[in-house]
PDB file of N, CA and C in Angstrom:
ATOM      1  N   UNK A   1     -16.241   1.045   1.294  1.00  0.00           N
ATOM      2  CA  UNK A   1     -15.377   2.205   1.234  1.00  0.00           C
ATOM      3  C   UNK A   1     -16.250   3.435   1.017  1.00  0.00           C
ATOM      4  N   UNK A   2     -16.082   4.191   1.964  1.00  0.00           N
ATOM      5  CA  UNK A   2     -16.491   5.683   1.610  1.00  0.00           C
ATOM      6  C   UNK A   2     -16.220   6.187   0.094  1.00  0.00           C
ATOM      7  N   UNK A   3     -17.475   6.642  -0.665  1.00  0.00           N
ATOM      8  CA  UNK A   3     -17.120   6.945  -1.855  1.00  0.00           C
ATOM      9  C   UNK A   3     -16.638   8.210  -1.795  1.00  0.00           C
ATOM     10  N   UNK A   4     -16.594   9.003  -0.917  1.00  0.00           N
ATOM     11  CA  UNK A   4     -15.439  10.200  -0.826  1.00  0.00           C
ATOM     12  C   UNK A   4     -13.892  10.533  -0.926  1.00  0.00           C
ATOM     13  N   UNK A   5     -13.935   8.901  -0.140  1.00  0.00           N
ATOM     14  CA  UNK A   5     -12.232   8.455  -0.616  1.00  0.00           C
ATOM     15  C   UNK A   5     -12.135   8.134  -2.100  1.00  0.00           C
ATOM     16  N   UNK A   6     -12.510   8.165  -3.100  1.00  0.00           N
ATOM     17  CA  UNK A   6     -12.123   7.569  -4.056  1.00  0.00           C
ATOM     18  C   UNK A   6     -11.891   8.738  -5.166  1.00  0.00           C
ATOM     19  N   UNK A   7     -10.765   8.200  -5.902  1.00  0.00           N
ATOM     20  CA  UNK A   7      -9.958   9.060  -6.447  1.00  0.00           C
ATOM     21  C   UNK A   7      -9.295   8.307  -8.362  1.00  0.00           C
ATOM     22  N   UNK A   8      -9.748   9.557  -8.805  1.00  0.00           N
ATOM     23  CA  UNK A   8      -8.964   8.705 -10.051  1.00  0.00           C
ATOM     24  C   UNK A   8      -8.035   8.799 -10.995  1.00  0.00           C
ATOM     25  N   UNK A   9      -7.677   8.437 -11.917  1.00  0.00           N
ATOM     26  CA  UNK A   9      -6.382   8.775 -12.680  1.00  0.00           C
ATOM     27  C   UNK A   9      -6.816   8.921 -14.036  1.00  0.00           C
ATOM     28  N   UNK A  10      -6.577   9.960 -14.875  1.00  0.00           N
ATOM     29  CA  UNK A  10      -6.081   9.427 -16.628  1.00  0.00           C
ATOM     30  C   UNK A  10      -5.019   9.300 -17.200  1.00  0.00           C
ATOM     31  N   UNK A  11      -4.561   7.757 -17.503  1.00  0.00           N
ATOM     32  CA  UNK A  11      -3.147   7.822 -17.913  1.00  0.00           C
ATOM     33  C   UNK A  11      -3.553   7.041 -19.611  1.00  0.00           C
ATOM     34  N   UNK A  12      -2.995   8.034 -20.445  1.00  0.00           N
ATOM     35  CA  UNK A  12      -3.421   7.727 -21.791  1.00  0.00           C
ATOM     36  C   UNK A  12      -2.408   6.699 -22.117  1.00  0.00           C
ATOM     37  N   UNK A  13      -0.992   6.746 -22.172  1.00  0.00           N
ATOM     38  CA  UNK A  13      -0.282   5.663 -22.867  1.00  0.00           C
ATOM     39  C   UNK A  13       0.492   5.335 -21.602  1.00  0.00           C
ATOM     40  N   UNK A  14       1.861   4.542 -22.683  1.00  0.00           N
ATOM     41  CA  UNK A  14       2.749   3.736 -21.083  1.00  0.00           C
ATOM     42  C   UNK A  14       3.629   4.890 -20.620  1.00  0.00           C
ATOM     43  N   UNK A  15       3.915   6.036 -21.814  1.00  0.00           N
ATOM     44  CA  UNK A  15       4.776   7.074 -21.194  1.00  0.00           C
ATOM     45  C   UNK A  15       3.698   8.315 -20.065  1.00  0.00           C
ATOM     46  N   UNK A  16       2.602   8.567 -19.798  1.00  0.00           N
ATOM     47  CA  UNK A  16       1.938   8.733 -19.047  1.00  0.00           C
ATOM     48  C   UNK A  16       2.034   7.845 -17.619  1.00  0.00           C
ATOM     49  N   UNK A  17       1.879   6.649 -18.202  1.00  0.00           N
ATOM     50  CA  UNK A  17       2.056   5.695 -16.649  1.00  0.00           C
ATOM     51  C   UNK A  17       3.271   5.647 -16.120  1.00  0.00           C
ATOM     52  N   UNK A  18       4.521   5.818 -16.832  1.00  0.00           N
ATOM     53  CA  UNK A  18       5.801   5.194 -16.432  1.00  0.00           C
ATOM     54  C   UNK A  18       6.034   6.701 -15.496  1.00  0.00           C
ATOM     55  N   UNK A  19       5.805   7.820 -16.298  1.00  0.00           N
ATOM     56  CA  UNK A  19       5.838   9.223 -15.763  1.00  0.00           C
ATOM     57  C   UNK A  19       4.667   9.306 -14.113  1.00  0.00           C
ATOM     58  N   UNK A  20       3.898   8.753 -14.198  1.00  0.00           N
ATOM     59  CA  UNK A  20       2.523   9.195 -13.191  1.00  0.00           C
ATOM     60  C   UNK A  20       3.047   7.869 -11.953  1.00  0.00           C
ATOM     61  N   UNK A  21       3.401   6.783 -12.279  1.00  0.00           N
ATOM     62  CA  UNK A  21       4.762   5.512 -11.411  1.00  0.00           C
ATOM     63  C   UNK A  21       5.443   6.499 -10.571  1.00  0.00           C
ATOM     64  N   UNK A  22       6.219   7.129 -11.822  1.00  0.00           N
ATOM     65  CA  UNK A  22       7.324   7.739 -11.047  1.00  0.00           C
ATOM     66  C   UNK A  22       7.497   8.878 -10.190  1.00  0.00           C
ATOM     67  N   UNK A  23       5.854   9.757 -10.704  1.00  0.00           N
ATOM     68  CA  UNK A  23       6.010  10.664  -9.673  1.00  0.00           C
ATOM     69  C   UNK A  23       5.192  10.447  -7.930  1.00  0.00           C
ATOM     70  N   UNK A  24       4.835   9.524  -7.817  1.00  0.00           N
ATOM     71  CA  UNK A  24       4.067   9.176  -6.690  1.00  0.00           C
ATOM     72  C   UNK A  24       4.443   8.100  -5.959  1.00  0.00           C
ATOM     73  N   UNK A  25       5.734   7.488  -6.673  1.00  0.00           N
ATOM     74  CA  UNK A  25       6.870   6.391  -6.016  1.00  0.00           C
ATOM     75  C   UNK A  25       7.982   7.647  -4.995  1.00  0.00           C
ATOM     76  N   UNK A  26       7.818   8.786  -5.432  1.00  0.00           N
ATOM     77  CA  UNK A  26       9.208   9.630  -5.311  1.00  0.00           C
ATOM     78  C   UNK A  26       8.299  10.776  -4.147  1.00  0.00           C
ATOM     79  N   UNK A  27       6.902  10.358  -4.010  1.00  0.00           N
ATOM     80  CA  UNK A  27       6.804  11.079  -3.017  1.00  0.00           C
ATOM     81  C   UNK A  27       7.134  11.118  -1.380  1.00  0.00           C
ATOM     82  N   UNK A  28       7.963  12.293  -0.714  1.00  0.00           N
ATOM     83  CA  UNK A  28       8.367  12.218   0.613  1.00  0.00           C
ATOM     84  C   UNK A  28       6.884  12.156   1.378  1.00  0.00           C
ATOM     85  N   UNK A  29       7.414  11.121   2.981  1.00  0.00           N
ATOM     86  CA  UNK A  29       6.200  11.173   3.811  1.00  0.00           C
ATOM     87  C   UNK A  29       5.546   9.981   3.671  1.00  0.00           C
ATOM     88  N   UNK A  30       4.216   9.676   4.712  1.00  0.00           N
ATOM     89  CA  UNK A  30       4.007   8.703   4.113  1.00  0.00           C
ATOM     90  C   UNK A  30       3.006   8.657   3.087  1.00  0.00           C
ATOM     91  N   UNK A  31       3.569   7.368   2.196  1.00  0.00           N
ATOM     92  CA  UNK A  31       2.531   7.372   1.471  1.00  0.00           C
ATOM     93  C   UNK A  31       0.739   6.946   1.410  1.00  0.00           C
ATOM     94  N   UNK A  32       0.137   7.755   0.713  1.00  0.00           N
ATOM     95  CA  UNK A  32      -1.375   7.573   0.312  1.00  0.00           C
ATOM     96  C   UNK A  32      -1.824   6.479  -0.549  1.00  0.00           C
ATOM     97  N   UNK A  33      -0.844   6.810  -1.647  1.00  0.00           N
ATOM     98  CA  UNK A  33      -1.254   5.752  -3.217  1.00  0.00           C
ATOM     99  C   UNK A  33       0.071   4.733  -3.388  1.00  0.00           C
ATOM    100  N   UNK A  34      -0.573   3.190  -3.158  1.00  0.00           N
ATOM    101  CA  UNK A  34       1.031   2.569  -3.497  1.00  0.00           C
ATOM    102  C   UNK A  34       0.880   1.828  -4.490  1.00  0.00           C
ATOM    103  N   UNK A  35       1.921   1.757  -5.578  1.00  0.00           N
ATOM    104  CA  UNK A  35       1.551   1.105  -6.679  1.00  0.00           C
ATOM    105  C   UNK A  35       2.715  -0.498  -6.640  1.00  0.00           C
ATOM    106  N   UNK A  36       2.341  -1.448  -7.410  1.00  0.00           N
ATOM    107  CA  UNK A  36       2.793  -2.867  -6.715  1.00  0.00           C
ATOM    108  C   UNK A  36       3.160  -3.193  -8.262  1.00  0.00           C
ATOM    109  N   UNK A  37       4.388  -4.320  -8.346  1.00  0.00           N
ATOM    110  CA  UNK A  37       4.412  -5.004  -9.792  1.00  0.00           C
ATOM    111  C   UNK A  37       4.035  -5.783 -10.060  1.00  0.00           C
ATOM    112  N   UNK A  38       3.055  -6.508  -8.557  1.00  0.00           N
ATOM    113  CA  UNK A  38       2.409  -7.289  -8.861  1.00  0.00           C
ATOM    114  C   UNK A  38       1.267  -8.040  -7.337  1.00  0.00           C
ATOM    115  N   UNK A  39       0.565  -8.413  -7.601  1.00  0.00           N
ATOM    116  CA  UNK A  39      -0.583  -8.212  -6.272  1.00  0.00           C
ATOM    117  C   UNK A  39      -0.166  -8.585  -5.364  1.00  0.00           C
ATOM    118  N   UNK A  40      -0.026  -7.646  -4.309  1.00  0.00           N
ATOM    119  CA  UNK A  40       0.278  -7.921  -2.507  1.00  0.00           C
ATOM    120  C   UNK A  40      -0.212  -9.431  -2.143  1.00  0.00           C
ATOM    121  N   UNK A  41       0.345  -9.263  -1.136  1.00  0.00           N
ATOM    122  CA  UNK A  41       0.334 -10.040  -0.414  1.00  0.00           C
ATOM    123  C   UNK A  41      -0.234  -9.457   1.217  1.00  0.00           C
ATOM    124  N   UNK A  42      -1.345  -9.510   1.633  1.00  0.00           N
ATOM    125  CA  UNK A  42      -2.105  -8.895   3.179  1.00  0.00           C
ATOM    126  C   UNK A  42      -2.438 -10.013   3.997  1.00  0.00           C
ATOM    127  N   UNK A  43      -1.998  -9.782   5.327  1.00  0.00           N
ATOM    128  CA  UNK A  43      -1.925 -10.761   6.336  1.00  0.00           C
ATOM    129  C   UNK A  43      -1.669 -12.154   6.179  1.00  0.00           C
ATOM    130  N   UNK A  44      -0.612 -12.489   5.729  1.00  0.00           N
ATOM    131  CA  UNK A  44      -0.776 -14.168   4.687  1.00  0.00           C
ATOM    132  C   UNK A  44      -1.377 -14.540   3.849  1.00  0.00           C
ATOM    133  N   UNK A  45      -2.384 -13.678   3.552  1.00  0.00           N
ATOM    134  CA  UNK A  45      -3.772 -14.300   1.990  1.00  0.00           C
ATOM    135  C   UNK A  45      -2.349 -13.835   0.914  1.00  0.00           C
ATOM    136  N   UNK A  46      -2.855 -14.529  -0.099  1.00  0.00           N
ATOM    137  CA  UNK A  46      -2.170 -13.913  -1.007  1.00  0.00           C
ATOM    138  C   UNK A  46      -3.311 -14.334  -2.718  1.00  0.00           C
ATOM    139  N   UNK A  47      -2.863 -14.256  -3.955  1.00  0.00           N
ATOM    140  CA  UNK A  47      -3.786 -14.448  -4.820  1.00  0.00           C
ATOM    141  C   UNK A  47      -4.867 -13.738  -4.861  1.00  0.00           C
ATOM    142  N   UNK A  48      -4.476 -12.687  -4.384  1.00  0.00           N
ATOM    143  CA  UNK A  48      -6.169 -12.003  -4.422  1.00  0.00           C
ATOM    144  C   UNK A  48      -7.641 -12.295  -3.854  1.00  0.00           C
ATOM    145  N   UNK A  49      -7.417 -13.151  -2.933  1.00  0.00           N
ATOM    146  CA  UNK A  49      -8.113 -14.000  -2.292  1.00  0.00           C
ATOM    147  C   UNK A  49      -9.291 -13.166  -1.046  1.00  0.00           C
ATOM    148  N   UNK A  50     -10.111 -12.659  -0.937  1.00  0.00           N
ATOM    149  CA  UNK A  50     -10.653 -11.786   0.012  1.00  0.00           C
ATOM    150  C   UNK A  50     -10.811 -12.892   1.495  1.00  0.00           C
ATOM    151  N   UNK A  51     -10.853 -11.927   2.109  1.00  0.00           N
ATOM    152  CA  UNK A  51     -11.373 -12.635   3.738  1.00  0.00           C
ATOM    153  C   UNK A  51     -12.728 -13.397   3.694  1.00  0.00           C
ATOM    154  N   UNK A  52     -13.133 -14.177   4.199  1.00  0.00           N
ATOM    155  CA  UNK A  52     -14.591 -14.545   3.960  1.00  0.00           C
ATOM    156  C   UNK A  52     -15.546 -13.922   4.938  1.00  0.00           C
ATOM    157  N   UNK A  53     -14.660 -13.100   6.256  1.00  0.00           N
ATOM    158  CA  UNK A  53     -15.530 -12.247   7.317  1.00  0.00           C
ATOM    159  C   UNK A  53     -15.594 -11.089   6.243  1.00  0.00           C
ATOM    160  N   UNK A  54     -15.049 -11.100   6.094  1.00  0.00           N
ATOM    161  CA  UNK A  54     -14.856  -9.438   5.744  1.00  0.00           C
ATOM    162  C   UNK A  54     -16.417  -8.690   5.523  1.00  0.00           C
ATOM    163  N   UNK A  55     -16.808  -9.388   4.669  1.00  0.00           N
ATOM    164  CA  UNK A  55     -18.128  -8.749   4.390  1.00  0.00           C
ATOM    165  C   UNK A  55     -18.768  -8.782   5.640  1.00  0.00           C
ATOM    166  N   UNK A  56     -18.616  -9.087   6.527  1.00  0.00           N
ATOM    167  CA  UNK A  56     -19.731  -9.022   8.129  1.00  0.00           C
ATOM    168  C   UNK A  56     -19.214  -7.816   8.675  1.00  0.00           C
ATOM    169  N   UNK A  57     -18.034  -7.376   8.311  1.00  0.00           N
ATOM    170  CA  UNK A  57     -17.378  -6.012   8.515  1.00  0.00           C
ATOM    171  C   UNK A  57     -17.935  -4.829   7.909  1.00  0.00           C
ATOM    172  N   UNK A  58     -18.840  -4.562   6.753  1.00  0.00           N
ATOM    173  CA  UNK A  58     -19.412  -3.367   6.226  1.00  0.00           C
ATOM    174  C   UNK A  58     -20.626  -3.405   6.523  1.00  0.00           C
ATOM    175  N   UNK A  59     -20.812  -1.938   7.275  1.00  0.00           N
ATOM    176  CA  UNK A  59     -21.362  -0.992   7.823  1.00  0.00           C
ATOM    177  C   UNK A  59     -22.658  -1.000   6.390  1.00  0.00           C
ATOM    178  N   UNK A  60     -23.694  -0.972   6.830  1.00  0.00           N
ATOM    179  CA  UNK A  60     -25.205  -0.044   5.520  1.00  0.00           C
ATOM    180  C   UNK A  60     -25.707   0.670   6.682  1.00  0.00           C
ATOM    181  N   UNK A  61     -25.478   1.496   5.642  1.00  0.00           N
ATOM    182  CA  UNK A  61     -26.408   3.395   6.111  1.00  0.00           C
ATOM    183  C   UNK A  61     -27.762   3.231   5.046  1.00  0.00           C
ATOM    184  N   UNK A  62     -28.724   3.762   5.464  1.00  0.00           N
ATOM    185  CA  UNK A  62     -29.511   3.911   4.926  1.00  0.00           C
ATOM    186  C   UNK A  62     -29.925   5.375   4.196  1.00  0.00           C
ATOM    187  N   UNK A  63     -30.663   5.307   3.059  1.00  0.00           N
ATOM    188  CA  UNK A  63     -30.239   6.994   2.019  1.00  0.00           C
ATOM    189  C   UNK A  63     -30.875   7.878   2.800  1.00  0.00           C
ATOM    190  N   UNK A  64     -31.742   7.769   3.822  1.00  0.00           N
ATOM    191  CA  UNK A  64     -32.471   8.972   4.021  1.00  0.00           C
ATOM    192  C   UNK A  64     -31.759   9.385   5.898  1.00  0.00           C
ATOM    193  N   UNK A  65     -31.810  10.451   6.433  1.00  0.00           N
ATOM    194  CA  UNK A  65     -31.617  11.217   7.364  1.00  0.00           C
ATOM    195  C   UNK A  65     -32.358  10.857   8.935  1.00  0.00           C
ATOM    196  N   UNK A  66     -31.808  10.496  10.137  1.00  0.00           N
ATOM    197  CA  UNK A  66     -32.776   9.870  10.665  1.00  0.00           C
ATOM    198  C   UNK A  66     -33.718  11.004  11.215  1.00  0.00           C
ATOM    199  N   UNK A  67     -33.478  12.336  10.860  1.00  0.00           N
ATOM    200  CA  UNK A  67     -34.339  13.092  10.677  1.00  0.00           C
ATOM    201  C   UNK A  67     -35.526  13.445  10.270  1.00  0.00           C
ATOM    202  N   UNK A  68     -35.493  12.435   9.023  1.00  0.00           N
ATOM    203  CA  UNK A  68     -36.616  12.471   7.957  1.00  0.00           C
ATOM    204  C   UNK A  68     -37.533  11.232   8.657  1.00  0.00           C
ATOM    205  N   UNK A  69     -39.194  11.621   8.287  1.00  0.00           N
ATOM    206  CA  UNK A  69     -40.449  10.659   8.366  1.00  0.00           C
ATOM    207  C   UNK A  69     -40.584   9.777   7.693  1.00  0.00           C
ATOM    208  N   UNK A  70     -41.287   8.602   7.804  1.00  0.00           N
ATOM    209  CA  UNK A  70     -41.252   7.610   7.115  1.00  0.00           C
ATOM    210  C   UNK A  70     -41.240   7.634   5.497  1.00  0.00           C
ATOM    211  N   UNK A  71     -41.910   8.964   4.722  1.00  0.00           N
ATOM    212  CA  UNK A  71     -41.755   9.556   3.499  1.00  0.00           C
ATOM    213  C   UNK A  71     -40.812  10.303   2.896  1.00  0.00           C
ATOM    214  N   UNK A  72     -39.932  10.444   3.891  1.00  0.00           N
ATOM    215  CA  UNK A  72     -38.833  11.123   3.370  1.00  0.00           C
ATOM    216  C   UNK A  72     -38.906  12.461   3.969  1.00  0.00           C
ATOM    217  N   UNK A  73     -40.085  13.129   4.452  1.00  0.00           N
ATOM    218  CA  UNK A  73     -40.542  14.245   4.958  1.00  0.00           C
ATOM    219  C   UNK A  73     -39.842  14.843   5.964  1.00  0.00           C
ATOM    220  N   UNK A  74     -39.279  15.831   6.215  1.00  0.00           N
ATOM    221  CA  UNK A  74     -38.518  16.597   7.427  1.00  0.00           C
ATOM    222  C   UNK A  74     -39.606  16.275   8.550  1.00  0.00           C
ATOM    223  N   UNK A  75     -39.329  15.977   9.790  1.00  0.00           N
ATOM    224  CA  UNK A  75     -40.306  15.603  11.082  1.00  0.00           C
ATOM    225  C   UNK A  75     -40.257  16.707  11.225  1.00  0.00           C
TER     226      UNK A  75
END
Protein backbone atom coordinates (compact mmCIF):
# COMPACT_ATOMS: atom_id res chain seq x y z
CA UNK A 1 0.00 0.00 0.00
CA UNK A 2 1.09 3.40 -0.86
CA UNK A 3 2.02 5.03 2.37
CA UNK A 4 0.28 8.18 1.12
CA UNK A 5 -2.95 6.46 1.38
CA UNK A 6 -2.76 5.98 4.90
CA UNK A 7 -4.71 7.76 7.28
CA UNK A 8 -5.39 7.83 10.97
CA UNK A 9 -7.74 8.24 13.78
CA UNK A 10 -7.70 9.34 17.64
CA UNK A 11 -10.52 7.93 19.34
CA UNK A 12 -9.92 8.27 23.17
CA UNK A 13 -12.96 6.39 24.74
CA UNK A 14 -16.14 4.32 23.45
CA UNK A 15 -18.14 7.68 23.35
CA UNK A 16 -15.48 9.04 20.79
CA UNK A 17 -15.82 5.75 18.77
CA UNK A 18 -19.57 5.28 18.93
CA UNK A 19 -19.65 9.21 17.81
CA UNK A 20 -16.57 8.84 14.99
CA UNK A 21 -18.97 5.01 13.84
CA UNK A 22 -21.54 7.22 13.44
CA UNK A 23 -20.34 9.95 11.63
CA UNK A 24 -18.66 8.11 8.69
CA UNK A 25 -21.53 5.30 8.58
CA UNK A 26 -23.90 8.47 7.71
CA UNK A 27 -21.69 9.62 5.07
CA UNK A 28 -23.56 10.36 1.47
CA UNK A 29 -21.68 8.93 -1.75
CA UNK A 30 -19.53 6.41 -1.96
CA UNK A 31 -17.84 5.36 0.69
CA UNK A 32 -13.85 5.64 1.48
CA UNK A 33 -13.67 4.23 5.19
CA UNK A 34 -15.94 1.14 6.03
CA UNK A 35 -16.19 0.05 9.39
CA UNK A 36 -17.45 -3.87 9.98
CA UNK A 37 -18.81 -5.62 13.41
CA UNK A 38 -16.90 -8.03 12.58
CA UNK A 39 -14.15 -9.28 9.87
CA UNK A 40 -15.32 -9.41 6.18
CA UNK A 41 -15.57 -11.75 4.36
CA UNK A 42 -13.44 -11.06 0.47
CA UNK A 43 -13.90 -13.27 -2.43
CA UNK A 44 -14.92 -16.45 -0.31
CA UNK A 45 -11.71 -16.32 2.12
CA UNK A 46 -13.04 -15.57 5.18
CA UNK A 47 -11.11 -15.69 8.88
CA UNK A 48 -8.76 -13.34 8.00
CA UNK A 49 -7.01 -15.59 5.96
CA UNK A 50 -4.67 -13.69 3.21
CA UNK A 51 -4.27 -14.97 -0.44
CA UNK A 52 -1.10 -16.94 -0.72
CA UNK A 53 -0.44 -15.05 -4.38
CA UNK A 54 -0.96 -12.07 -3.09
CA UNK A 55 2.42 -11.28 -2.10
CA UNK A 56 3.70 -12.00 -5.91
CA UNK A 57 1.33 -9.02 -6.44
CA UNK A 58 3.57 -6.16 -4.64
CA UNK A 59 5.38 -4.01 -6.66
CA UNK A 60 9.41 -2.86 -4.82
CA UNK A 61 10.58 0.47 -5.90
CA UNK A 62 13.77 1.07 -5.04
CA UNK A 63 14.76 4.45 -2.58
CA UNK A 64 16.82 6.16 -4.98
CA UNK A 65 15.70 8.02 -8.47
CA UNK A 66 16.56 6.29 -11.68
CA UNK A 67 18.14 9.47 -12.20
CA UNK A 68 20.63 9.13 -9.62
CA UNK A 69 24.41 7.22 -10.15
CA UNK A 70 25.30 4.33 -8.63
CA UNK A 71 26.12 6.66 -5.31
CA UNK A 72 23.23 8.28 -5.12
CA UNK A 73 24.81 11.17 -7.19
CA UNK A 74 22.59 13.26 -9.73
CA UNK A 75 24.06 11.83 -13.39
Amino acid sequence: MDPSMLIAFLIRDEADWLAWRKTVTAVQGKAIIHVHDKEPTYQGVGGGVERQSAIDEVEVFGDTDEEDGENGDAA
